[in-house]
C-alpha atoms as a PDB file:
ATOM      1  CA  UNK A   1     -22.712  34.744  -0.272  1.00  0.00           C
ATOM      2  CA  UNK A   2     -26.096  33.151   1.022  1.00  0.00           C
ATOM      3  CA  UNK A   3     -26.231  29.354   0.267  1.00  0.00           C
ATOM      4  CA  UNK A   4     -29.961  30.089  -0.263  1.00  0.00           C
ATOM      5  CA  UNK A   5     -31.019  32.461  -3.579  1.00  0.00           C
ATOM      6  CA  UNK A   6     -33.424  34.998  -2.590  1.00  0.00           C
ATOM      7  CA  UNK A   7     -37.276  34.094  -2.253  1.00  0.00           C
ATOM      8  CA  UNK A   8     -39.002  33.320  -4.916  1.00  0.00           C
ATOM      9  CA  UNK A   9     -40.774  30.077  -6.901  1.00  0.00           C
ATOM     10  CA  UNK A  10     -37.052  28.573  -7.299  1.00  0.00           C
ATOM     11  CA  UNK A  11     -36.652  28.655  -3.944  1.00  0.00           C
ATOM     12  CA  UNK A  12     -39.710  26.930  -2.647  1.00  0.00           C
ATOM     13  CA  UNK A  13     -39.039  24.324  -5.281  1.00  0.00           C
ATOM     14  CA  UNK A  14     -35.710  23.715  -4.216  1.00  0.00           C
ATOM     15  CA  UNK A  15     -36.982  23.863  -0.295  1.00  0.00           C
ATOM     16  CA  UNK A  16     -40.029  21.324  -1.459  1.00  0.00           C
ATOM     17  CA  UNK A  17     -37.947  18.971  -3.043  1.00  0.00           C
ATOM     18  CA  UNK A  18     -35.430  18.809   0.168  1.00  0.00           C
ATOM     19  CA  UNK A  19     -38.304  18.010   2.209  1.00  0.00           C
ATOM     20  CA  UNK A  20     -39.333  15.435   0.300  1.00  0.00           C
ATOM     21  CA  UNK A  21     -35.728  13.970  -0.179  1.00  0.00           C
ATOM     22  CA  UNK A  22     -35.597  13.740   3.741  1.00  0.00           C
ATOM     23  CA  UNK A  23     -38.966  12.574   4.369  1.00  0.00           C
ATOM     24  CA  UNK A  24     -38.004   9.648   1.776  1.00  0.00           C
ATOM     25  CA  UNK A  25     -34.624   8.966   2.959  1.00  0.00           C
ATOM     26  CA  UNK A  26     -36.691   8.617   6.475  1.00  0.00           C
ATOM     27  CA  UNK A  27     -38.954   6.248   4.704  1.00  0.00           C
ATOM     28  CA  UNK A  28     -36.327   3.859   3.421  1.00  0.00           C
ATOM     29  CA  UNK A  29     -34.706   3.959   6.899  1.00  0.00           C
ATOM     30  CA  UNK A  30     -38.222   2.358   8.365  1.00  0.00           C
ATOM     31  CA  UNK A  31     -38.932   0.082   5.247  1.00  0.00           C
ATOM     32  CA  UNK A  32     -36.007  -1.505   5.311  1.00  0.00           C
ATOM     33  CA  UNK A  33     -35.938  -2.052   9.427  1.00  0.00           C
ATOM     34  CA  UNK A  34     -38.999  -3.558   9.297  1.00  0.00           C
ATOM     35  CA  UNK A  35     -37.458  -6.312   6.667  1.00  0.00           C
ATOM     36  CA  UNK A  36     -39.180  -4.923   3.432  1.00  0.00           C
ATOM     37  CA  UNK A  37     -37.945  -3.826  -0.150  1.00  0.00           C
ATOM     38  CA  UNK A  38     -40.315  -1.100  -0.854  1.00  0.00           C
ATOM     39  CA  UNK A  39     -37.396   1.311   0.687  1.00  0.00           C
ATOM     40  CA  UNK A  40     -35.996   0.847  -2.814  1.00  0.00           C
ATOM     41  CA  UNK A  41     -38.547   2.787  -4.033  1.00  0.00           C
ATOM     42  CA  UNK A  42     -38.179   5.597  -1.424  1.00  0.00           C
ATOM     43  CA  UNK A  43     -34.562   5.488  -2.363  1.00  0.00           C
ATOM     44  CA  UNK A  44     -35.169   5.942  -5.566  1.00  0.00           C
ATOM     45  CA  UNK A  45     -37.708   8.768  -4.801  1.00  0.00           C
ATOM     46  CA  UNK A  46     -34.737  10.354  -2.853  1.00  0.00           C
ATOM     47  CA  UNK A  47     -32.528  10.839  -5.968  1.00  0.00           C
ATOM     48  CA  UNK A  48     -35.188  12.445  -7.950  1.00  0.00           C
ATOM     49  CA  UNK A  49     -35.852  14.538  -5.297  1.00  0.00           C
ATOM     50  CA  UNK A  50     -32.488  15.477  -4.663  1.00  0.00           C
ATOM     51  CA  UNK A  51     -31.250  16.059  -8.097  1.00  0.00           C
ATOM     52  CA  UNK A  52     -34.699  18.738  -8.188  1.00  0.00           C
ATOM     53  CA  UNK A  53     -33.485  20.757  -5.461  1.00  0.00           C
ATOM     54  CA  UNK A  54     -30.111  20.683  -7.085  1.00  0.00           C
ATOM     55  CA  UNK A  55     -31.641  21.719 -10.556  1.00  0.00           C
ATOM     56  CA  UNK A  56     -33.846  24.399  -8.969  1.00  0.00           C
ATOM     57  CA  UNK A  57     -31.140  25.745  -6.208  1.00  0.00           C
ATOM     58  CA  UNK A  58     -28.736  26.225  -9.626  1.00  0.00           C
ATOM     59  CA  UNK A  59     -31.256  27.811 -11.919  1.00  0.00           C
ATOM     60  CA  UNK A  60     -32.056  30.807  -9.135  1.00  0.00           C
ATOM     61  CA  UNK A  61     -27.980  31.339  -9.218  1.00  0.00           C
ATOM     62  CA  UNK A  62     -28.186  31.382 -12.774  1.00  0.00           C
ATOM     63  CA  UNK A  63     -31.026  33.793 -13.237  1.00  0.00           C
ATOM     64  CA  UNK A  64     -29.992  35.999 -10.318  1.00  0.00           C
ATOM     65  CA  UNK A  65     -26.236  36.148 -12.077  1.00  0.00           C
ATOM     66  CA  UNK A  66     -28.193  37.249 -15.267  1.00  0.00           C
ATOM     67  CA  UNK A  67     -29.688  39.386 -13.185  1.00  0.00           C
ATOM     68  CA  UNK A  68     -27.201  40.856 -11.862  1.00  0.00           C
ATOM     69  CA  UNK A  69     -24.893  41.755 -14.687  1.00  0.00           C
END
């Protein structure tokens, strides 16, 4: 079984949202060498992020297990 779904608008959402989780994990990393708290925002930007791709990744299953049978 893939651990992607299959192309489509879920995917890219879920994909999008991964990038963005990274990019603000990365973020934090920085923010929070160079001595500031803003990198509580990007952490907090990183759990929205990651609970989209989560959301999205689980609704293609769901819809492609509809599909399916």
């Amino acid at each position: 079984m893939p651990l992607l779904p299959p192309a489509g608008p879920a995917r890219r959402l879920a994909l999008m949202a991964l990038a963005v989780c990274v990019l603000s994990v990365a973020a934090a990393v920085v923010a929070f060498a160079q001595g500031s708290f803003v990198g509580i925002v990007w952490i907090l930007l990183a759990g929205i992020s990651s609970n989209m791709a989560w959301f999205y990744l689980r609704r293609a299953k769901l819809q492609r297990a509809q599909q399916a049978g």
